[in-house]
PDB file of N, CA and C in Angstrom:
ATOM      1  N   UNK A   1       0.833  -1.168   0.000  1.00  0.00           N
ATOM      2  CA  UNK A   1       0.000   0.000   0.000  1.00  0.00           C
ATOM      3  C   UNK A   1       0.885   1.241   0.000  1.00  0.00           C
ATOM      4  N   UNK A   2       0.560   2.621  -0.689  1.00  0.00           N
ATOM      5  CA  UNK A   2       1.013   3.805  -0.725  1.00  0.00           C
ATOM      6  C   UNK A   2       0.664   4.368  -0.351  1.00  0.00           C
ATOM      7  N   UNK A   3       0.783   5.128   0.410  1.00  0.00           N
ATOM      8  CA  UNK A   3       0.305   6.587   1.504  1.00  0.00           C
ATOM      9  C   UNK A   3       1.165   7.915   1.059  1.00  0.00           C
ATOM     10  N   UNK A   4       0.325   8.636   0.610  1.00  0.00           N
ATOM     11  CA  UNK A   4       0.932  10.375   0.378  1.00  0.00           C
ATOM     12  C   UNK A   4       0.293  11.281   0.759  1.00  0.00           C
ATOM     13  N   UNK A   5       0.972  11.901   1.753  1.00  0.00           N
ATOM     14  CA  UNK A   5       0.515  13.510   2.528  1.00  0.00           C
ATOM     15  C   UNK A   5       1.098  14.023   1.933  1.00  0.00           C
ATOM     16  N   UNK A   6       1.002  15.706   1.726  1.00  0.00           N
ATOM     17  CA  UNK A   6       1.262  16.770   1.411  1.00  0.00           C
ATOM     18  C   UNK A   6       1.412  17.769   2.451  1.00  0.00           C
ATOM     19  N   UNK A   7       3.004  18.541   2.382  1.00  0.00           N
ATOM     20  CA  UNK A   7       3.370  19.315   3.552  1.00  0.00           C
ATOM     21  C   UNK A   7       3.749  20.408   2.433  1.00  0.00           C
ATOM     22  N   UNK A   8       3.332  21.507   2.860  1.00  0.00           N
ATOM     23  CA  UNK A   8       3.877  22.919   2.546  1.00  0.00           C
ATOM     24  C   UNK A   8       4.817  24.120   3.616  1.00  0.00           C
ATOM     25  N   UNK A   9       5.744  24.159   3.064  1.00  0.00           N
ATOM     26  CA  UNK A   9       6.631  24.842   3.539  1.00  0.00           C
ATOM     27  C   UNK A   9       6.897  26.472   3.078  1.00  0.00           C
ATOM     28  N   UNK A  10       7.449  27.249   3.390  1.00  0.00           N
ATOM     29  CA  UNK A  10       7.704  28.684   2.735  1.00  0.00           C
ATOM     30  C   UNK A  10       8.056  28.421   1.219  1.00  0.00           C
ATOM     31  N   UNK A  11       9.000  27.446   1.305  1.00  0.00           N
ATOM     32  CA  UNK A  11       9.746  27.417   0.286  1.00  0.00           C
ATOM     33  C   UNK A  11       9.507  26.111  -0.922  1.00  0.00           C
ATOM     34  N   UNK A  12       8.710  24.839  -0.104  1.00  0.00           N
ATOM     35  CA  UNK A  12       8.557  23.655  -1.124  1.00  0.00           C
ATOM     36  C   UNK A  12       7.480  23.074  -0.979  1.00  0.00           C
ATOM     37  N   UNK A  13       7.139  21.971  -1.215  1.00  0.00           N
ATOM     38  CA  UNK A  13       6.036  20.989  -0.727  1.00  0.00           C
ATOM     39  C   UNK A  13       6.729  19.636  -1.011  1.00  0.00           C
ATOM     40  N   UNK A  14       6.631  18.980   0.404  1.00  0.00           N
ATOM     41  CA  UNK A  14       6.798  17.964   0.373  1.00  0.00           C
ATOM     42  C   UNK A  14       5.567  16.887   0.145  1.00  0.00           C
ATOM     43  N   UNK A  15       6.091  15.719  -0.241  1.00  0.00           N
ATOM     44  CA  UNK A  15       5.053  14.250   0.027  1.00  0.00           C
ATOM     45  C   UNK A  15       5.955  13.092   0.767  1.00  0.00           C
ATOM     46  N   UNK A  16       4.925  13.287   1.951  1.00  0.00           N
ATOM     47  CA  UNK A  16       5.567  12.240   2.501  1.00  0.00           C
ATOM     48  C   UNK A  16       5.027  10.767   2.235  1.00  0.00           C
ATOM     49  N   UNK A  17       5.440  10.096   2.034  1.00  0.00           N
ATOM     50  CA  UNK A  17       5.056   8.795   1.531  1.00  0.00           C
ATOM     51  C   UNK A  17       5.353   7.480   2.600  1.00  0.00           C
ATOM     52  N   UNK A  18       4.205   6.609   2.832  1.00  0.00           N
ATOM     53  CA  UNK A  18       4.201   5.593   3.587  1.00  0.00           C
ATOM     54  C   UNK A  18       3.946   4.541   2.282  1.00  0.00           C
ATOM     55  N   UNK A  19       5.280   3.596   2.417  1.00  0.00           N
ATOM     56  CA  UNK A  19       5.279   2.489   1.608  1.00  0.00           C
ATOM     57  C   UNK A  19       4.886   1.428   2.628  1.00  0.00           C
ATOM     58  N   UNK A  20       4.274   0.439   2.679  1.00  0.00           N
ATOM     59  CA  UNK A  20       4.192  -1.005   2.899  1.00  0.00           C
ATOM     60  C   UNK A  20       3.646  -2.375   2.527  1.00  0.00           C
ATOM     61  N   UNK A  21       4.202  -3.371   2.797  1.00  0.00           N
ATOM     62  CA  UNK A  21       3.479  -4.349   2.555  1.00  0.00           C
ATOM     63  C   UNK A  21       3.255  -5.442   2.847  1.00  0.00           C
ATOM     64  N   UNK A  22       1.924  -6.373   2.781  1.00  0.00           N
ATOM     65  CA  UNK A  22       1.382  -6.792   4.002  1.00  0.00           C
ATOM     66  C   UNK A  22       2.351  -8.423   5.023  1.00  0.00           C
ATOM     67  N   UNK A  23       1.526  -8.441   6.057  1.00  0.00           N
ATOM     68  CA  UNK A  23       2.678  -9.137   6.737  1.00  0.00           C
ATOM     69  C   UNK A  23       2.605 -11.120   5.945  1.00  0.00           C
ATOM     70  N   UNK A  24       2.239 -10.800   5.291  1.00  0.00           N
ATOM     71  CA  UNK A  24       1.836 -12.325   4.248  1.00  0.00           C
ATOM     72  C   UNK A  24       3.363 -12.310   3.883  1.00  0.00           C
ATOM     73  N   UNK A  25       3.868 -11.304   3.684  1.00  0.00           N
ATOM     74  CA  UNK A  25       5.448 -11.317   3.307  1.00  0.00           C
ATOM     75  C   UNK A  25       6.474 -12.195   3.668  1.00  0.00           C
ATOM     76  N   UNK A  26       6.991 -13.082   3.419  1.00  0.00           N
ATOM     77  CA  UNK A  26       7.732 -13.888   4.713  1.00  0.00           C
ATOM     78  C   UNK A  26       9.108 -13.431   3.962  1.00  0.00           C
ATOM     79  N   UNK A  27       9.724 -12.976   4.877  1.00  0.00           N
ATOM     80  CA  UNK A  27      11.122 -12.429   4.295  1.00  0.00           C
ATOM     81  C   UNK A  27      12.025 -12.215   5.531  1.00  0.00           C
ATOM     82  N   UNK A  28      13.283 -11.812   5.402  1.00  0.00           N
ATOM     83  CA  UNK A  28      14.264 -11.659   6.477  1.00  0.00           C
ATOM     84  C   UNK A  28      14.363 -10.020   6.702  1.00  0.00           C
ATOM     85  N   UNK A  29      14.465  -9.713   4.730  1.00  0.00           N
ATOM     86  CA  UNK A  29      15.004  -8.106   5.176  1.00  0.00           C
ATOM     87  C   UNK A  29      14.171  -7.614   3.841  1.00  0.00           C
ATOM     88  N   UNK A  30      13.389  -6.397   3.809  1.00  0.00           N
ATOM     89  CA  UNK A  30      12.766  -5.585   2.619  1.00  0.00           C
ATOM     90  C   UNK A  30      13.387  -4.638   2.617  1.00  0.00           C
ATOM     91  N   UNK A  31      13.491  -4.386   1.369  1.00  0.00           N
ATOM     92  CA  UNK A  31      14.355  -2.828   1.443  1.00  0.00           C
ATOM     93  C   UNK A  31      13.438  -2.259   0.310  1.00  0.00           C
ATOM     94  N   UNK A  32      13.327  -0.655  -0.025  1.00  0.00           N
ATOM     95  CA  UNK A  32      13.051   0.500  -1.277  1.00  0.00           C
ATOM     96  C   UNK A  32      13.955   0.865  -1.631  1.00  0.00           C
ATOM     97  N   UNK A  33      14.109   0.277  -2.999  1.00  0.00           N
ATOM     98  CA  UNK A  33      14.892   0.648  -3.980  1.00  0.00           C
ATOM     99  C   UNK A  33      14.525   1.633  -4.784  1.00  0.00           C
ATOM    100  N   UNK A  34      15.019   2.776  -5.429  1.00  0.00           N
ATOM    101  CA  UNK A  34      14.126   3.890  -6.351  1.00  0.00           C
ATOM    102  C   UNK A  34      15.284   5.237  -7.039  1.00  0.00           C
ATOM    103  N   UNK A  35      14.629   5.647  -7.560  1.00  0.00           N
ATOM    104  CA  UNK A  35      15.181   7.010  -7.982  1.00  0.00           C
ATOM    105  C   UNK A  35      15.704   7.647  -7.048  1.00  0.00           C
ATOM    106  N   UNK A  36      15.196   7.416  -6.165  1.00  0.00           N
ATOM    107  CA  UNK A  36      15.385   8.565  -4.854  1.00  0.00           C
ATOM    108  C   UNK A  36      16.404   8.255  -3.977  1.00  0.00           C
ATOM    109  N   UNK A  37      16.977   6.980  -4.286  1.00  0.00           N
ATOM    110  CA  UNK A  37      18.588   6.626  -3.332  1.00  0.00           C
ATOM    111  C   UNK A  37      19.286   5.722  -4.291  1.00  0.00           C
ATOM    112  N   UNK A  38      19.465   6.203  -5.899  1.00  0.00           N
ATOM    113  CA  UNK A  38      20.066   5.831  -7.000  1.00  0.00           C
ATOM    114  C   UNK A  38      19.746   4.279  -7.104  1.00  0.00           C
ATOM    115  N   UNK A  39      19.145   3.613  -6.369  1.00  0.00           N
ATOM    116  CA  UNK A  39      18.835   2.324  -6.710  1.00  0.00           C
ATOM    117  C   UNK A  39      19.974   1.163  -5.605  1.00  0.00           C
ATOM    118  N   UNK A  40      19.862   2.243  -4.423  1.00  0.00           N
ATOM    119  CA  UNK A  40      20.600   1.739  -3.343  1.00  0.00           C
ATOM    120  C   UNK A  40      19.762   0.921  -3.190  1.00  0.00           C
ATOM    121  N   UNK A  41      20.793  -0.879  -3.002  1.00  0.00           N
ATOM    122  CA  UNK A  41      19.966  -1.736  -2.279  1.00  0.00           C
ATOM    123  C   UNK A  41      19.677  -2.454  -0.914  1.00  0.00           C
ATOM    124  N   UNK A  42      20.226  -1.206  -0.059  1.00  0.00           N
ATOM    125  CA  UNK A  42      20.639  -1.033   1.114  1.00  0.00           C
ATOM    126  C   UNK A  42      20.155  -0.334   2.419  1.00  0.00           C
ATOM    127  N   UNK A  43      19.963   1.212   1.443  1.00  0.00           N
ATOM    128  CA  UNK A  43      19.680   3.042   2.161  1.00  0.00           C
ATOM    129  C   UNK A  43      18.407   2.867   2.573  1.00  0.00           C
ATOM    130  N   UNK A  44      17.416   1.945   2.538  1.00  0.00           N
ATOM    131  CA  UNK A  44      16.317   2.045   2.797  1.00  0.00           C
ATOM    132  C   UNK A  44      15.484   0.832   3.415  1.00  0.00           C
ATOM    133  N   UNK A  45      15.601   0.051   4.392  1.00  0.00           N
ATOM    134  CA  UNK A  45      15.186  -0.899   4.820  1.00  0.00           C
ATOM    135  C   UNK A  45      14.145  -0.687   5.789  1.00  0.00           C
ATOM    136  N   UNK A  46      12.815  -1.819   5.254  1.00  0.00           N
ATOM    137  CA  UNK A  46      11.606  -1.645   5.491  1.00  0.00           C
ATOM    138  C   UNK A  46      11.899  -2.235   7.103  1.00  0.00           C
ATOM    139  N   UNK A  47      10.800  -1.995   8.055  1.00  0.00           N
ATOM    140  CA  UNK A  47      10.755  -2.589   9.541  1.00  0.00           C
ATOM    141  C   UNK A  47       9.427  -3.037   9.455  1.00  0.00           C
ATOM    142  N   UNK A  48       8.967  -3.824  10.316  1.00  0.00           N
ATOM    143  CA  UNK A  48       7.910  -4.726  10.213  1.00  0.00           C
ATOM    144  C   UNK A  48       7.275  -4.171  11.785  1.00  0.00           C
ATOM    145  N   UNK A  49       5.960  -4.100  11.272  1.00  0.00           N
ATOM    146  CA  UNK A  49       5.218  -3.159  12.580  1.00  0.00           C
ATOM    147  C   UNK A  49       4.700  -3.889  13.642  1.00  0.00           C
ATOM    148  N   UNK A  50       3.728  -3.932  14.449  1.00  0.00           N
ATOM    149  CA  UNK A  50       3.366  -4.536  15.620  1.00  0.00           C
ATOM    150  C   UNK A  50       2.032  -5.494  14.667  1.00  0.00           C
ATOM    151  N   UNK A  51       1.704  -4.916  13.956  1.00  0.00           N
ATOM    152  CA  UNK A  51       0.923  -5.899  12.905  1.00  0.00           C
ATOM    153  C   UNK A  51       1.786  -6.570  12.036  1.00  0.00           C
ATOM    154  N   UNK A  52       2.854  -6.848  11.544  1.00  0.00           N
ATOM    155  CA  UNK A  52       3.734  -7.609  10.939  1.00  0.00           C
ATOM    156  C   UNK A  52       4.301  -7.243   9.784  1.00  0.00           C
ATOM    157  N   UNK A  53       3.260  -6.113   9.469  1.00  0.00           N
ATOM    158  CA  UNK A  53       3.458  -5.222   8.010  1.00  0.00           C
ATOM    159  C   UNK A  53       5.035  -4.795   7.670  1.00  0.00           C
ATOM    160  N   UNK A  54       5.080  -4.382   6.477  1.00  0.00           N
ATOM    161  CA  UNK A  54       6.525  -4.104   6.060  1.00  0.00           C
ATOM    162  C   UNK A  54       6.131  -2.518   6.067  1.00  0.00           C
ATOM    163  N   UNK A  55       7.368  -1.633   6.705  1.00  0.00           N
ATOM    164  CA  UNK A  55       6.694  -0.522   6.762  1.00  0.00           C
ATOM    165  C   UNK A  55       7.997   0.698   6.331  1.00  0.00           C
ATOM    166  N   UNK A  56       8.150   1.889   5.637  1.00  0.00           N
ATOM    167  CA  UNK A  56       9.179   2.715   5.619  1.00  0.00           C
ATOM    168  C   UNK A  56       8.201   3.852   5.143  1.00  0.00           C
ATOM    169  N   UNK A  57       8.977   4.936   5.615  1.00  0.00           N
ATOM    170  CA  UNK A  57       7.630   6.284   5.332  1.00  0.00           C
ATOM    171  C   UNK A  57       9.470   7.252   4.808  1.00  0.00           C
ATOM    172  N   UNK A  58       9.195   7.709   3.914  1.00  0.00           N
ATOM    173  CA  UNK A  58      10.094   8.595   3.191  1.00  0.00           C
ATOM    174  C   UNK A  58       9.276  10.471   2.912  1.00  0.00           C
ATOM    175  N   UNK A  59      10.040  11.166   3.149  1.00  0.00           N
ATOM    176  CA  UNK A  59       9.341  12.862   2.426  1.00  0.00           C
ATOM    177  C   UNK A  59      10.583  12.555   1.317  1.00  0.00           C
ATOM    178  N   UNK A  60       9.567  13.036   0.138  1.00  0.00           N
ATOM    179  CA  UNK A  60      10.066  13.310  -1.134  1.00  0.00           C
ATOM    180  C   UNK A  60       9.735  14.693  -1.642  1.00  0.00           C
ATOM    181  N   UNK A  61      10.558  15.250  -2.130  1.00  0.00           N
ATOM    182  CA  UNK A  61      10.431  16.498  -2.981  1.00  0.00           C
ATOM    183  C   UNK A  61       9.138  16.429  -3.461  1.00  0.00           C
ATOM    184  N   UNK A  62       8.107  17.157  -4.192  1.00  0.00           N
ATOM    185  CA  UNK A  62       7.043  16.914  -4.605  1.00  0.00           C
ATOM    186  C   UNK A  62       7.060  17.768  -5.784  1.00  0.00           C
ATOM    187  N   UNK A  63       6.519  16.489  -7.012  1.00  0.00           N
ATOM    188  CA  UNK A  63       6.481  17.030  -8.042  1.00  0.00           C
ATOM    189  C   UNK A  63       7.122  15.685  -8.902  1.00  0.00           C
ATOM    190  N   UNK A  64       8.292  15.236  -8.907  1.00  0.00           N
ATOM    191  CA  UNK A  64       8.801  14.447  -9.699  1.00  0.00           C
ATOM    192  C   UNK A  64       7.836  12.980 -10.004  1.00  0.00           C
ATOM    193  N   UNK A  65       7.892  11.749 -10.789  1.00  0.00           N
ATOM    194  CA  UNK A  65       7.744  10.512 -10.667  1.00  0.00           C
ATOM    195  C   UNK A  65       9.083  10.185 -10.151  1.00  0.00           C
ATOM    196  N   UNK A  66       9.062   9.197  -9.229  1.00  0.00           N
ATOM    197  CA  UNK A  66       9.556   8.279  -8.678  1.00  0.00           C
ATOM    198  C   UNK A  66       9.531   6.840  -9.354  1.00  0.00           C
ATOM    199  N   UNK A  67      10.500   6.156 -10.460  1.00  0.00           N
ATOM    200  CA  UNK A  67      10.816   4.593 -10.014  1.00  0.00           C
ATOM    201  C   UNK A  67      11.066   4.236  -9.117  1.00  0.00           C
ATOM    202  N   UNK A  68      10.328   2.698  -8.609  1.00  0.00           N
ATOM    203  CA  UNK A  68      10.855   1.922  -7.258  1.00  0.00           C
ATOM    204  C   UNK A  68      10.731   0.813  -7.403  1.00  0.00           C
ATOM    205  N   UNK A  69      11.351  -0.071  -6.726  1.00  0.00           N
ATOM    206  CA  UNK A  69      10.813  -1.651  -6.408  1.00  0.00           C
ATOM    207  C   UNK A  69      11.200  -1.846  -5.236  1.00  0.00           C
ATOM    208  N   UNK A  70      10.685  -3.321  -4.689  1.00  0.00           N
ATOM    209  CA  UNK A  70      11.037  -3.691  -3.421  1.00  0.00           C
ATOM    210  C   UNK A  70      12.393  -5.135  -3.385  1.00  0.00           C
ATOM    211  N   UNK A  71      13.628  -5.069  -2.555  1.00  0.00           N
ATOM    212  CA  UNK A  71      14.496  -5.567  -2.963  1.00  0.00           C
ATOM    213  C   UNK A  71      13.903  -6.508  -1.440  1.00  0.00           C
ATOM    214  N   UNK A  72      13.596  -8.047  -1.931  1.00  0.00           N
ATOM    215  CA  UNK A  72      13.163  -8.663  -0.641  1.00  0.00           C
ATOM    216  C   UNK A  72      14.195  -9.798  -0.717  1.00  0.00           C
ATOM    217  N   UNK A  73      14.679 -10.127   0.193  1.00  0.00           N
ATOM    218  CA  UNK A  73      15.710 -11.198  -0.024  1.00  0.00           C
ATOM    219  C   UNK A  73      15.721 -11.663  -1.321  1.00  0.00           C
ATOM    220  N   UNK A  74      16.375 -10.707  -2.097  1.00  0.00           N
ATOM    221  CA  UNK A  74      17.610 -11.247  -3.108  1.00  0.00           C
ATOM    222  C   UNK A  74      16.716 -11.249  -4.177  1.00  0.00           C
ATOM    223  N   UNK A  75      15.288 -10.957  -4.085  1.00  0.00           N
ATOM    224  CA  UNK A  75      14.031 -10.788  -5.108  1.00  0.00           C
ATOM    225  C   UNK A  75      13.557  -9.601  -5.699  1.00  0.00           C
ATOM    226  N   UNK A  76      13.418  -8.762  -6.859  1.00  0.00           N
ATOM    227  CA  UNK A  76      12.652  -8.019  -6.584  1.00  0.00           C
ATOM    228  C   UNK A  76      11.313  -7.921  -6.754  1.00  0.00           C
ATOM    229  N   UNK A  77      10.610  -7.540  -5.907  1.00  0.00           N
ATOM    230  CA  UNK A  77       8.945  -6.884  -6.249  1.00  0.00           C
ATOM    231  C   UNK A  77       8.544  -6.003  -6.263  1.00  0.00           C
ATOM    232  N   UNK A  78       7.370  -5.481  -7.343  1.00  0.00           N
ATOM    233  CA  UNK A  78       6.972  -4.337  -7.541  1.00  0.00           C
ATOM    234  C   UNK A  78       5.721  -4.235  -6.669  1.00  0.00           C
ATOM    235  N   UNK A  79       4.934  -2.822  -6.897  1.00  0.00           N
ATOM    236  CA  UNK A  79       3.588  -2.595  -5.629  1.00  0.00           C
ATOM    237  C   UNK A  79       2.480  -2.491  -6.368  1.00  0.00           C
ATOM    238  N   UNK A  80       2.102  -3.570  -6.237  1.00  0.00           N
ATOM    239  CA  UNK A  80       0.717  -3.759  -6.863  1.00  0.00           C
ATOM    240  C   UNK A  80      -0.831  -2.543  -6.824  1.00  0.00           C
ATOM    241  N   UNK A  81       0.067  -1.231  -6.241  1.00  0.00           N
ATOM    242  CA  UNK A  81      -0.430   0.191  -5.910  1.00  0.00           C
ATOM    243  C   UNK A  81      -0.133   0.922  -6.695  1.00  0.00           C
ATOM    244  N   UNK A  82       0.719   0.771  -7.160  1.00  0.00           N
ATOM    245  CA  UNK A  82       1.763   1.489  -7.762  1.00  0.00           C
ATOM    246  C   UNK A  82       1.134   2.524  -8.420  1.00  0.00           C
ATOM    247  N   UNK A  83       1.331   3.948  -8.810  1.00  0.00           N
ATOM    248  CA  UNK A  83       0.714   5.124  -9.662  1.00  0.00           C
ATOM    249  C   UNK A  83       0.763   4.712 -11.129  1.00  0.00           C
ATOM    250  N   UNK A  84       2.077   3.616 -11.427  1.00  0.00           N
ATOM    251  CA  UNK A  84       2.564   3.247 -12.939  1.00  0.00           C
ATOM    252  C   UNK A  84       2.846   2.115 -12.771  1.00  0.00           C
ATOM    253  N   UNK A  85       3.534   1.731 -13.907  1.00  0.00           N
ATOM    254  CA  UNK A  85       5.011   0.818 -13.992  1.00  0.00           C
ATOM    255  C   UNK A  85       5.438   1.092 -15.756  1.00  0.00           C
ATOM    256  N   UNK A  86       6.330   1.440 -15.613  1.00  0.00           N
ATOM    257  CA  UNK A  86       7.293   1.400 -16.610  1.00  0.00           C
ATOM    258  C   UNK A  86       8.308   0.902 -17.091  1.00  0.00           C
ATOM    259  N   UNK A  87       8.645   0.447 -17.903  1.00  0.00           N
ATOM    260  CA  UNK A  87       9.953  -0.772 -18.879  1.00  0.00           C
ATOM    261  C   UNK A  87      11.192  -0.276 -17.637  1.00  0.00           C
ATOM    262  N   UNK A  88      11.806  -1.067 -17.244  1.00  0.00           N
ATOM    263  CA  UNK A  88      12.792  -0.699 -16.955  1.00  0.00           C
ATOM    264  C   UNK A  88      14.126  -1.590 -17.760  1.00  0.00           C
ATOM    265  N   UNK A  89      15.673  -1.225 -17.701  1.00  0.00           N
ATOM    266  CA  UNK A  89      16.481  -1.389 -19.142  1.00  0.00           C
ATOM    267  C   UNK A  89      17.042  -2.646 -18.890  1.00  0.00           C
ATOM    268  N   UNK A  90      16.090  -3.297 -17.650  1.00  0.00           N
ATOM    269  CA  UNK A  90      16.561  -4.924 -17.475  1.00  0.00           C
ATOM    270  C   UNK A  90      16.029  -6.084 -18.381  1.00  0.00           C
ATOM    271  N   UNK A  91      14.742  -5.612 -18.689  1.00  0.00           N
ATOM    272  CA  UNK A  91      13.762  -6.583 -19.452  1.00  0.00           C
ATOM    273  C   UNK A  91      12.543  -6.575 -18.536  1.00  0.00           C
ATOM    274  N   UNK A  92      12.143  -5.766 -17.656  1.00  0.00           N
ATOM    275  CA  UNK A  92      11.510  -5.955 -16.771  1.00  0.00           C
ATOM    276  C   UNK A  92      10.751  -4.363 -16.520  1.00  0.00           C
ATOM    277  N   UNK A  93       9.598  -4.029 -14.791  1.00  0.00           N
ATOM    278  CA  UNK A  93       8.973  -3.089 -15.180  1.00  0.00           C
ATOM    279  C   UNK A  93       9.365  -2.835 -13.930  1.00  0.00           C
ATOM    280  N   UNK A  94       9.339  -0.934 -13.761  1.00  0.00           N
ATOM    281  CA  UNK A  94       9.526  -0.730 -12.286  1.00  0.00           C
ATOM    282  C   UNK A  94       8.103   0.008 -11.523  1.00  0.00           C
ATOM    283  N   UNK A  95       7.524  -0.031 -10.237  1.00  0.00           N
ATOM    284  CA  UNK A  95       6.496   0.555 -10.011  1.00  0.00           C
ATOM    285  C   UNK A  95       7.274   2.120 -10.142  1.00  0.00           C
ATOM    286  N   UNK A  96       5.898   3.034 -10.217  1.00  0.00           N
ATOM    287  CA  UNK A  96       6.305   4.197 -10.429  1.00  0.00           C
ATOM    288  C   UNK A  96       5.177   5.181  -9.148  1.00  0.00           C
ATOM    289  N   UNK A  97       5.702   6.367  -8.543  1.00  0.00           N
ATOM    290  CA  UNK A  97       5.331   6.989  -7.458  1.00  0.00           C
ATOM    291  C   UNK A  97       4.808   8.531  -8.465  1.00  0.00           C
ATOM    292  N   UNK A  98       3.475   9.004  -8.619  1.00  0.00           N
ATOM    293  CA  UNK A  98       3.564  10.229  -8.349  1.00  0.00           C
ATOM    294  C   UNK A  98       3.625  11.194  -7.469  1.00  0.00           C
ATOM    295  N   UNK A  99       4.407  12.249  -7.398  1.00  0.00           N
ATOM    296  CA  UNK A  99       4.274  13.197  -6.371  1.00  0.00           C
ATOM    297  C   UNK A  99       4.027  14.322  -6.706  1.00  0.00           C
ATOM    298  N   UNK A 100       3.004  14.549  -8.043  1.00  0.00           N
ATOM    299  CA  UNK A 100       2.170  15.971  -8.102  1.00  0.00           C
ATOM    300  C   UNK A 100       1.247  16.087  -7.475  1.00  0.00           C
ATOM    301  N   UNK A 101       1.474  17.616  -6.781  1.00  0.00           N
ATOM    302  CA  UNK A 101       0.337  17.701  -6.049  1.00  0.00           C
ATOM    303  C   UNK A 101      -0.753  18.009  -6.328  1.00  0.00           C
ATOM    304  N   UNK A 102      -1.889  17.376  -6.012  1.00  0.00           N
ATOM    305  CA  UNK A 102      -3.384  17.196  -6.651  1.00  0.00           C
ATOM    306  C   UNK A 102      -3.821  18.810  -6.635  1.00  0.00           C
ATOM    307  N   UNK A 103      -4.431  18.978  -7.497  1.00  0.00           N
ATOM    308  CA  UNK A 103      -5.480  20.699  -7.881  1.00  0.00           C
ATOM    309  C   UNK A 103      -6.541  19.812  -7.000  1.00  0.00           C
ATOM    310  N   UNK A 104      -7.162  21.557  -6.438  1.00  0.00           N
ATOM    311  CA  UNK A 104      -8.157  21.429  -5.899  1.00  0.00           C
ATOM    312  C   UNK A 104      -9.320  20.587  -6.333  1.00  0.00           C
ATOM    313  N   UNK A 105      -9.622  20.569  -8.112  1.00  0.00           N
ATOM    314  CA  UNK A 105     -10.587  19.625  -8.849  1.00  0.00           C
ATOM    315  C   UNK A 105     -10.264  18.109  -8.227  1.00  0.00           C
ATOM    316  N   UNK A 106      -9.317  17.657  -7.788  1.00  0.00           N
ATOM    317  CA  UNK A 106      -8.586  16.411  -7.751  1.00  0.00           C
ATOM    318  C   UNK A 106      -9.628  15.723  -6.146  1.00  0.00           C
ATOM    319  N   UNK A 107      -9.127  16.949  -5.603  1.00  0.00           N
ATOM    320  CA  UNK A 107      -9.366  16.500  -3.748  1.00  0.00           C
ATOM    321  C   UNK A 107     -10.929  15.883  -3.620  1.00  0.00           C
TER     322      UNK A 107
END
């Protein structure tokens, strides 16, 4: 599941984003892989909540798409939430994050 708030600042707007996914997961370690930490498969490791869920909440600049996947022991998976998915240059597709912020018509 994807979760995006919207924070306004003097100067930007953020989205903060809650990635997770559900505790059906059986894994050791999840990590977010993406645009947003060059495709570190490391910088971002999910924690598993008091419900079992896979859980990481990131603020992103707001405005860009985001590629991501989930790097789960040694697997990757995409989020069946996802805003997109697009070719990525493996042979394969990556989920994709928007972070424009919705017009009032939207809300």
């Amino acid at each position: 599941m994807i979760q995006k708030l919207f924070t306004k600042s003097d100067t930007d707007t953020v989205c903060r984003v809650t990635f997770s996914l559900p505790e059906e997961i059986w894994a050791s370690e999840v990590y977010l892989v993406g645009d947003f930490n060059d495709w570190n498969r490391r910088s971002h490791p999910l924690q598993q909540d008091s419900n079992g869920r896979w859980v990481v909440v990131l603020d992103l600049p707001a405005g860009p798409a985001y590629g991501f996947r989930y790097f789960c022991d040694g697997e990757w998976l995409n989020d069946n939430q996802a805003d997109a998915y697009w070719e990525n240059p493996h042979g394969g597709h990556n989920s994709v994050l928007f972070t424009e912020v919705p017009s009032a018509s939207d809300e």
